[in-house]
PDB file of N, CA and C in Angstrom:
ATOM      1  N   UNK A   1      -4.461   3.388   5.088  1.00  0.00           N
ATOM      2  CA  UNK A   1      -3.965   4.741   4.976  1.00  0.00           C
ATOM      3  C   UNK A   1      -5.136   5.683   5.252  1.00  0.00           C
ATOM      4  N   UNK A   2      -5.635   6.422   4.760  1.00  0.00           N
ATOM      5  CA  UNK A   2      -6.310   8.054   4.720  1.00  0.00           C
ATOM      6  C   UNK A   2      -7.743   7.497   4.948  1.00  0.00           C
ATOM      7  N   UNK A   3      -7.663   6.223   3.726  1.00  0.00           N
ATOM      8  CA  UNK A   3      -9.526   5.305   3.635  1.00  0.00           C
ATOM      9  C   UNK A   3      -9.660   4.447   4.585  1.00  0.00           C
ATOM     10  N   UNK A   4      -8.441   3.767   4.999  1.00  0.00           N
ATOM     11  CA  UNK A   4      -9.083   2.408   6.059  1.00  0.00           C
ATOM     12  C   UNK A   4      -8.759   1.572   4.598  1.00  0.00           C
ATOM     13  N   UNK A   5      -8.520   1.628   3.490  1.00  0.00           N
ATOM     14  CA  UNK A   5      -8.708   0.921   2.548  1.00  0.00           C
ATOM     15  C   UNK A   5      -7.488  -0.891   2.507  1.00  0.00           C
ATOM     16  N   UNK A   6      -6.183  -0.261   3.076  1.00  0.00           N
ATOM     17  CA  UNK A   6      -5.364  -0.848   3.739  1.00  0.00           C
ATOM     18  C   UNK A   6      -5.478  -2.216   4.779  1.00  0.00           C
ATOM     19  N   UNK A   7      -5.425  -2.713   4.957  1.00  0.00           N
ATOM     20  CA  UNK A   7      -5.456  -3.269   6.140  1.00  0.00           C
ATOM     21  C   UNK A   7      -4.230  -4.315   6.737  1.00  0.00           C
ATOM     22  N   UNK A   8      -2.813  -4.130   6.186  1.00  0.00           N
ATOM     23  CA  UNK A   8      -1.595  -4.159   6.542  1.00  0.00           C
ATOM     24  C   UNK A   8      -0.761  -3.483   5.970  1.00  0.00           C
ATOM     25  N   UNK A   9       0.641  -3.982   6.897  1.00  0.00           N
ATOM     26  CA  UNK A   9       1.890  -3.025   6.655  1.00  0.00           C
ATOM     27  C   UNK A   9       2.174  -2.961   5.031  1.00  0.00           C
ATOM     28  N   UNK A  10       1.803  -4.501   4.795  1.00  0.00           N
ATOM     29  CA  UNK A  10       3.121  -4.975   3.883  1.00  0.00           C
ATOM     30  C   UNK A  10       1.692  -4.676   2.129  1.00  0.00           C
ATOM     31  N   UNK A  11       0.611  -4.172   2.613  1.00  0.00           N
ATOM     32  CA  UNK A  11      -0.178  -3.574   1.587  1.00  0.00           C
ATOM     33  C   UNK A  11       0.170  -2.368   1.422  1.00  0.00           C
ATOM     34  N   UNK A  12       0.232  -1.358   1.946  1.00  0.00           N
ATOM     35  CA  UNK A  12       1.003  -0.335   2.368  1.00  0.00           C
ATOM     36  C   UNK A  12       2.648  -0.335   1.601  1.00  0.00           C
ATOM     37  N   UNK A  13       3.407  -0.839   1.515  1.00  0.00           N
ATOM     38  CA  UNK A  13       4.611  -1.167   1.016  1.00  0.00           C
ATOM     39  C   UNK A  13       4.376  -1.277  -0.302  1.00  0.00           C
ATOM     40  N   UNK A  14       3.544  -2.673  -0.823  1.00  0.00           N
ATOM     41  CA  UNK A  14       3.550  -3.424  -1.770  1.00  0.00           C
ATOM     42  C   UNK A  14       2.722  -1.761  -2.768  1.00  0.00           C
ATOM     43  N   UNK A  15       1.732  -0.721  -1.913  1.00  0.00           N
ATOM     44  CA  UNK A  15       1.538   0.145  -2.942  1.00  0.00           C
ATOM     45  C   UNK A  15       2.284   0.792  -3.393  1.00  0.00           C
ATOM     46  N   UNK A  16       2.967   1.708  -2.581  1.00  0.00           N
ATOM     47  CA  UNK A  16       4.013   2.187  -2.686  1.00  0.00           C
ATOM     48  C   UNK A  16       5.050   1.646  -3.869  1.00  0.00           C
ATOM     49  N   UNK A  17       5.220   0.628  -3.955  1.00  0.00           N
ATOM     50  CA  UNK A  17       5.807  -0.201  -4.988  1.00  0.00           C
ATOM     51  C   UNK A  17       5.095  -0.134  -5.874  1.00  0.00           C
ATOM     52  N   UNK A  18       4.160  -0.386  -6.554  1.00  0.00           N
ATOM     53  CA  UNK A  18       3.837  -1.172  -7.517  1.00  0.00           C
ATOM     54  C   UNK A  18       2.400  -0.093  -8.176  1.00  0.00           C
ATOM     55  N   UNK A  19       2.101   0.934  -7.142  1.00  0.00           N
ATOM     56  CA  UNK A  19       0.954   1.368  -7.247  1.00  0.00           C
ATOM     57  C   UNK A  19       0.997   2.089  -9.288  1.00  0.00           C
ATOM     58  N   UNK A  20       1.938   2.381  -9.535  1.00  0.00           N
ATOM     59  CA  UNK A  20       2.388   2.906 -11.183  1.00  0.00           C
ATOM     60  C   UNK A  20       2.401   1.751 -12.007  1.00  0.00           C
ATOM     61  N   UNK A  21       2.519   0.489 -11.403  1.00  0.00           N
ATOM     62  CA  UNK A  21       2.742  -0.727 -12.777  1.00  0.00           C
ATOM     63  C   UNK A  21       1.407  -1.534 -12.061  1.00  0.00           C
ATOM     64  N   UNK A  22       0.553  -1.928 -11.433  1.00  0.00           N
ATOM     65  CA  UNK A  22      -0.310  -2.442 -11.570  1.00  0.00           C
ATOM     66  C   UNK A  22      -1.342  -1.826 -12.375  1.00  0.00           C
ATOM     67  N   UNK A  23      -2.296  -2.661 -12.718  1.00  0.00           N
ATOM     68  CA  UNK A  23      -3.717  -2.606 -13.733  1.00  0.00           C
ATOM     69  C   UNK A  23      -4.494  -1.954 -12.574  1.00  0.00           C
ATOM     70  N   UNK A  24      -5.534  -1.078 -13.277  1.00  0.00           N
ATOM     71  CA  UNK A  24      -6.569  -0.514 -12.491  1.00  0.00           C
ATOM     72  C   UNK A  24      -7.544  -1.630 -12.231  1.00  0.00           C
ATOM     73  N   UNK A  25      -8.130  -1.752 -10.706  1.00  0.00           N
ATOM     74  CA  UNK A  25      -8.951  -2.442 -10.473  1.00  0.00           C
ATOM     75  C   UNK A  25     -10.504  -1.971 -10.700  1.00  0.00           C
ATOM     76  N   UNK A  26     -11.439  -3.211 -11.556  1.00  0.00           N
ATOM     77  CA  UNK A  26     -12.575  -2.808 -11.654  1.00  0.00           C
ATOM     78  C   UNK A  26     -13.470  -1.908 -11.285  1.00  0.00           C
ATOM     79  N   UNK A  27     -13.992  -0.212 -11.240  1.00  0.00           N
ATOM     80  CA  UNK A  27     -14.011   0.370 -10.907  1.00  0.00           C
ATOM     81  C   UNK A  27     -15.264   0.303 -10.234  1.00  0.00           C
ATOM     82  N   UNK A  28     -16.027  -0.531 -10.473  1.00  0.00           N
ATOM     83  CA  UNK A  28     -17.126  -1.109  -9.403  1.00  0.00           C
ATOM     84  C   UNK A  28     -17.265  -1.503  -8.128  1.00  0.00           C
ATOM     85  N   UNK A  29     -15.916  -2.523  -8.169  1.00  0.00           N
ATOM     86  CA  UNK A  29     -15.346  -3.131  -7.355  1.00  0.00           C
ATOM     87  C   UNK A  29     -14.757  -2.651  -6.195  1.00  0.00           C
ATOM     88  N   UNK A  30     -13.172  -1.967  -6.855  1.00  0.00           N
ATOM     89  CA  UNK A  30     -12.910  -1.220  -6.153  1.00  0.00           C
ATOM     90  C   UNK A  30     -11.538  -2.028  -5.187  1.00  0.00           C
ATOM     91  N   UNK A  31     -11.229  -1.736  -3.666  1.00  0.00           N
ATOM     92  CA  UNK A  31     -10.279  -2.674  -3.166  1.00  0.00           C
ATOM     93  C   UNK A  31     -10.870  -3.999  -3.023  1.00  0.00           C
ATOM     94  N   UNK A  32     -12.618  -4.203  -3.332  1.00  0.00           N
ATOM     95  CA  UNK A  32     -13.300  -5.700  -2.864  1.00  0.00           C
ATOM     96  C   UNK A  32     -13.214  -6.602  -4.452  1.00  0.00           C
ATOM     97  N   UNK A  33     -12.164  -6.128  -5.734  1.00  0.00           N
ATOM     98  CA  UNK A  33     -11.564  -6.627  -6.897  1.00  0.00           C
ATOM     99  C   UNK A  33     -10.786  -7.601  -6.604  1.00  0.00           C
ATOM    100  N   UNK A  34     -10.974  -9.136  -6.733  1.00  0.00           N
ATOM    101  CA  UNK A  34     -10.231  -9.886  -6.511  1.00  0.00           C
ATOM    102  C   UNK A  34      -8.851 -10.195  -6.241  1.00  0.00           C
ATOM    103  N   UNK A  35      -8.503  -8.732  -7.446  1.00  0.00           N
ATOM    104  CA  UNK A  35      -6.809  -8.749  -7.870  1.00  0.00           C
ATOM    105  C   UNK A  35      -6.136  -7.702  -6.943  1.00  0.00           C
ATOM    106  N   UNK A  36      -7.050  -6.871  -6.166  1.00  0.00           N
ATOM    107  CA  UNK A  36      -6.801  -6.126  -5.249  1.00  0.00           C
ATOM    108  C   UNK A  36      -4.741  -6.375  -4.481  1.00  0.00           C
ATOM    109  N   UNK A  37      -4.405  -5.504  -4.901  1.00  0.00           N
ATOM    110  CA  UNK A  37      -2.964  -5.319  -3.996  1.00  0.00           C
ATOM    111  C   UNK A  37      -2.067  -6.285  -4.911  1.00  0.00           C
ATOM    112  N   UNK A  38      -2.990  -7.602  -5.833  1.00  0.00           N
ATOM    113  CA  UNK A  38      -2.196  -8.586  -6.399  1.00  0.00           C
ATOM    114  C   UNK A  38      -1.669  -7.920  -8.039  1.00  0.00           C
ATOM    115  N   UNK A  39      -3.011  -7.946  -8.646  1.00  0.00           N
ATOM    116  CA  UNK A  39      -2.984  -7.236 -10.099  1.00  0.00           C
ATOM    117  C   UNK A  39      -3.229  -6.057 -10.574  1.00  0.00           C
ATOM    118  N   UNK A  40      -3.889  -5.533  -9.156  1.00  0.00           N
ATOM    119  CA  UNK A  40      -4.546  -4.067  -9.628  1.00  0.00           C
ATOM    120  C   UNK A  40      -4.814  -3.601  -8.259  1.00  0.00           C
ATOM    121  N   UNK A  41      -4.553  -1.939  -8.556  1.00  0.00           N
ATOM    122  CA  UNK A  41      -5.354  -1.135  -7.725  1.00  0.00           C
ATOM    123  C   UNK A  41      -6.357  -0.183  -7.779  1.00  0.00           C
ATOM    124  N   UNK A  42      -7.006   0.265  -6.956  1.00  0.00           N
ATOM    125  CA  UNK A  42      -8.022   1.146  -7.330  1.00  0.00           C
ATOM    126  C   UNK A  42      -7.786   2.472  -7.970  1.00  0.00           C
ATOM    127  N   UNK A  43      -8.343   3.218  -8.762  1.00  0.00           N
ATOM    128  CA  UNK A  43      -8.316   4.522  -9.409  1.00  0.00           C
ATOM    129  C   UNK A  43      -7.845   5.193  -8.401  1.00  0.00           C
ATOM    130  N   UNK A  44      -7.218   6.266  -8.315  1.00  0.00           N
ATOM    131  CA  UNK A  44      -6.982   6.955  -7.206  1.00  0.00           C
ATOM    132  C   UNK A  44      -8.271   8.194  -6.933  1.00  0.00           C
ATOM    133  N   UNK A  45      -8.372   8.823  -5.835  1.00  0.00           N
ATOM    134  CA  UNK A  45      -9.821   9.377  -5.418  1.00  0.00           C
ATOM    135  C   UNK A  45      -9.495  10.686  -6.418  1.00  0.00           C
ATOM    136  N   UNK A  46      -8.492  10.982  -6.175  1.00  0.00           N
ATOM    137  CA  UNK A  46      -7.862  13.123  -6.754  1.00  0.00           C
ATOM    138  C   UNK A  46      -6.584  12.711  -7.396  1.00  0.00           C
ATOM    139  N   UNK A  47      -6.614  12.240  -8.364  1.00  0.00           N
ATOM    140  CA  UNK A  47      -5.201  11.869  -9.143  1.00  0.00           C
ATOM    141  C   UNK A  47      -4.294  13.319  -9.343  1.00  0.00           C
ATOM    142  N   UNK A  48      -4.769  14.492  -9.003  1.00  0.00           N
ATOM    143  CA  UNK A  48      -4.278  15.114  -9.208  1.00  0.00           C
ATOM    144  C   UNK A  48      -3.449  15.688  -7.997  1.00  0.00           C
ATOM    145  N   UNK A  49      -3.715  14.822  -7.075  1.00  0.00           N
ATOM    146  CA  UNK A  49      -2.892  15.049  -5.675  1.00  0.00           C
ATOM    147  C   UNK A  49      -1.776  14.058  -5.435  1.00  0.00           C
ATOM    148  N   UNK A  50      -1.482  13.114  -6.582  1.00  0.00           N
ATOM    149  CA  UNK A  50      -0.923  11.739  -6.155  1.00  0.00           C
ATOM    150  C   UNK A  50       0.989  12.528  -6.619  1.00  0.00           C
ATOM    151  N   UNK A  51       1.834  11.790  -5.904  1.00  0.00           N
ATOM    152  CA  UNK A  51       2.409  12.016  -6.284  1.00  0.00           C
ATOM    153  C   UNK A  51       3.499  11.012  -7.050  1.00  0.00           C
ATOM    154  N   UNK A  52       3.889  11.073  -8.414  1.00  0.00           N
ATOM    155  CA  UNK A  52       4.749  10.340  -9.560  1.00  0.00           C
ATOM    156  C   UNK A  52       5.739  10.675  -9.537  1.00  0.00           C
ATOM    157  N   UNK A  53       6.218  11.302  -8.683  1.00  0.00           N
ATOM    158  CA  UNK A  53       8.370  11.210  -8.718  1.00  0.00           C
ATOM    159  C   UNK A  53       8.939  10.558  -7.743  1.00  0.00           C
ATOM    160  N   UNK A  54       8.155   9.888  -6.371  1.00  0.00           N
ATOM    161  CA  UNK A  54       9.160   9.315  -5.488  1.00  0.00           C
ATOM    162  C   UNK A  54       8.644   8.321  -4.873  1.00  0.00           C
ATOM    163  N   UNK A  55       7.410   7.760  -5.785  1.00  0.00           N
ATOM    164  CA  UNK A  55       6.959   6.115  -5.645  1.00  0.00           C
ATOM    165  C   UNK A  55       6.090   5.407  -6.525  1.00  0.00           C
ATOM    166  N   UNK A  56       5.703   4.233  -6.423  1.00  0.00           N
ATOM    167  CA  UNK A  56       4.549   4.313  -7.671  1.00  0.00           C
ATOM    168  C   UNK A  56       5.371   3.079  -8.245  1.00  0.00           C
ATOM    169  N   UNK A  57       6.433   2.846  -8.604  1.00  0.00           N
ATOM    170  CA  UNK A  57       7.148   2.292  -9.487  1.00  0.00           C
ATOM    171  C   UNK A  57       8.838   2.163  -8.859  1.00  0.00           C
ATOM    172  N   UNK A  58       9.004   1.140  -7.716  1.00  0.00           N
ATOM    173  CA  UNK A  58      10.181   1.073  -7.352  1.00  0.00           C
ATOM    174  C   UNK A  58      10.728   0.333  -7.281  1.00  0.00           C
ATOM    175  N   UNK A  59       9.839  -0.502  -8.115  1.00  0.00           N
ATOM    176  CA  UNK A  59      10.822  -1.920  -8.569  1.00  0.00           C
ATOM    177  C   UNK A  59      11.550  -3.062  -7.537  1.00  0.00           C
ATOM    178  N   UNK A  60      10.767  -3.041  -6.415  1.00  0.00           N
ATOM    179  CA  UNK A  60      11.270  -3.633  -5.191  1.00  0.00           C
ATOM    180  C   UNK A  60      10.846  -4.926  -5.595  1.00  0.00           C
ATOM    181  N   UNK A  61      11.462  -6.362  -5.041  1.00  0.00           N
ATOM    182  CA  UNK A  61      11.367  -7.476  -5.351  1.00  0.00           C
ATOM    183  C   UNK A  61      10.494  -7.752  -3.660  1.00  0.00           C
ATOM    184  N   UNK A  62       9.565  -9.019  -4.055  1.00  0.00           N
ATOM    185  CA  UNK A  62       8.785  -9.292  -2.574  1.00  0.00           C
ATOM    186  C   UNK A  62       9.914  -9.291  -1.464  1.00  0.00           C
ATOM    187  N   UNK A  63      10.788  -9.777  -1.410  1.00  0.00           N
ATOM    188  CA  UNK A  63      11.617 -10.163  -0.319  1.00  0.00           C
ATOM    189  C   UNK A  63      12.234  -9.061   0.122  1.00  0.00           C
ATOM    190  N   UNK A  64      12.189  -8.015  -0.804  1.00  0.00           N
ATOM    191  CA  UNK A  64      12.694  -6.026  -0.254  1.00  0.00           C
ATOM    192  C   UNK A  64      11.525  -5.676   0.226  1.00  0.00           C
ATOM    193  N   UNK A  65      10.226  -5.854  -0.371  1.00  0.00           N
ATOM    194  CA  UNK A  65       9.365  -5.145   0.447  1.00  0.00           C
ATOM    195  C   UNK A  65       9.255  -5.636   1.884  1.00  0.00           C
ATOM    196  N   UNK A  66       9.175  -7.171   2.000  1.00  0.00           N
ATOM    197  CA  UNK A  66       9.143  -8.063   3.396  1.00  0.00           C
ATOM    198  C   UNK A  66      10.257  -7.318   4.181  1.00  0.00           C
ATOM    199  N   UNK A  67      11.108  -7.121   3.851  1.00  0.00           N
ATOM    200  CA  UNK A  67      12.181  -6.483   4.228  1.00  0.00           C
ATOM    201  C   UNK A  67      12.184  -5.429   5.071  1.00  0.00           C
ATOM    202  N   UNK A  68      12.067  -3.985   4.290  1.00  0.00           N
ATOM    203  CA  UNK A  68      11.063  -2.929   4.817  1.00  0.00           C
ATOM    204  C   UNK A  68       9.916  -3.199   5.867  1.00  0.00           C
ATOM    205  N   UNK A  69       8.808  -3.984   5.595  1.00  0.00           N
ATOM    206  CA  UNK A  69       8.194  -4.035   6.302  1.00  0.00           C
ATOM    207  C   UNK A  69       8.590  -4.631   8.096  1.00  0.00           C
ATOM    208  N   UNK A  70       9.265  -5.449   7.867  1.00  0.00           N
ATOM    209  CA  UNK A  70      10.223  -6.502   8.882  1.00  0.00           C
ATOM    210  C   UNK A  70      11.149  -5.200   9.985  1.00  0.00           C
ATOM    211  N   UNK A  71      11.710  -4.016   8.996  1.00  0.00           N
ATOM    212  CA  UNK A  71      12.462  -3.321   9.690  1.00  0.00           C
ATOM    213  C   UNK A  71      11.322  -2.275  10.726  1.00  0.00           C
ATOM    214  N   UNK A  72      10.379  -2.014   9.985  1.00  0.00           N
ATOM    215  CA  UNK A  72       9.353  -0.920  10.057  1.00  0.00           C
ATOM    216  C   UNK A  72       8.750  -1.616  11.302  1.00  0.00           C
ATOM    217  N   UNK A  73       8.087  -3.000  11.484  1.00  0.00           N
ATOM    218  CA  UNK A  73       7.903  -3.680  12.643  1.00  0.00           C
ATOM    219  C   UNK A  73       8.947  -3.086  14.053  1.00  0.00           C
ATOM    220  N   UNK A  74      10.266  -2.763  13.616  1.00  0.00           N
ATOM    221  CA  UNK A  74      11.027  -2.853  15.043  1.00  0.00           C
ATOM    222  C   UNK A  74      11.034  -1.281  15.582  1.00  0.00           C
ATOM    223  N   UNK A  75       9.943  -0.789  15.049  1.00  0.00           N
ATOM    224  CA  UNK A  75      10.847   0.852  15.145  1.00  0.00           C
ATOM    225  C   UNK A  75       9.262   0.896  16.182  1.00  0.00           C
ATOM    226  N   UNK A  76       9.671   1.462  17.527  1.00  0.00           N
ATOM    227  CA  UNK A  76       8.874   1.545  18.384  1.00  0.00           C
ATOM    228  C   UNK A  76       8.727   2.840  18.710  1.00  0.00           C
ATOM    229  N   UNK A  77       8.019   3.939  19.777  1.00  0.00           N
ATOM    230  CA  UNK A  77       8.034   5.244  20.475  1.00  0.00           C
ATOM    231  C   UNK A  77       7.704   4.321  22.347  1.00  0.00           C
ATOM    232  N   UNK A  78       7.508   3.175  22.060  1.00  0.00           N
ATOM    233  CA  UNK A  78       7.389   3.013  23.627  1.00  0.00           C
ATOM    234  C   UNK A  78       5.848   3.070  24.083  1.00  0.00           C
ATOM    235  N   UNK A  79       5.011   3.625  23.133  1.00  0.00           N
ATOM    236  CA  UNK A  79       3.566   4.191  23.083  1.00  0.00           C
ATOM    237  C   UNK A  79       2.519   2.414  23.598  1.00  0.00           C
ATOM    238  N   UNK A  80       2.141   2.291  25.007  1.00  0.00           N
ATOM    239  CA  UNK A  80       1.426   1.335  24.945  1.00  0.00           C
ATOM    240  C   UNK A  80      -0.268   2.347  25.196  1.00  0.00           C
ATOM    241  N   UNK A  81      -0.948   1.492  24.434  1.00  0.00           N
ATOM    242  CA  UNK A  81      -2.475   1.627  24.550  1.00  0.00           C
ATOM    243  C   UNK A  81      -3.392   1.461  26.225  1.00  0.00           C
ATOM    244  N   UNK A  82      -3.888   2.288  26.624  1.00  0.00           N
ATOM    245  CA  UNK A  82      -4.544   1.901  27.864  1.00  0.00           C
ATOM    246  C   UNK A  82      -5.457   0.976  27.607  1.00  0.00           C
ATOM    247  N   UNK A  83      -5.451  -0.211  28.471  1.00  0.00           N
ATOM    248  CA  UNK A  83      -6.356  -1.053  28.668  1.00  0.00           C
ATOM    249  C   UNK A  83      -7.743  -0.430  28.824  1.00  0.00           C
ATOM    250  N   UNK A  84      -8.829  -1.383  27.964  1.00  0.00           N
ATOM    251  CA  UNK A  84     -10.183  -0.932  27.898  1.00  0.00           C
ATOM    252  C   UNK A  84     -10.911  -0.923  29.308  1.00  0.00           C
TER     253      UNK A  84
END
């Protein structure tokens, strides 16, 4: 997302989900916290920018998020990259 902190779809999803019921990850650590995306996530940078009414906690089961992510895969603009 915003950090690079991400580095797939379905991390991206799984925050969105879960980012309100997981444990904060070691604040040392950070996303390089073992439990990273599994048990915990990182503190947020400006908690006071986050927003708590329309994610965080959506109770999606793995196979809804795979889901989402699976649909999100098919949605194209046609946009190919120029060769280097």
């Amino acid at each position: 997302m915003h950090n690079g902190v991400f580095k797939t779809l379905k991390q991206v999803v799984r925050f969105y989900n879960t980012r309100d019921v997981l444990a904060a990850c070691d604040p040392m650590l950070g996303n390089l916290d073992p439990g990273f995306g599994v048990t915990c996530w990182p503190v947020p940078e400006i908690p006071d920018t986050m927003d708590n009414s329309f994610m965080g906690d959506l109770n999606l089961t793995d196979a809804e998020e795979d889901a989402i992510v699976a649909f999100m895969l098919t949605l194209t603009d046609g946009y190919m990259s120029p060769a280097p």
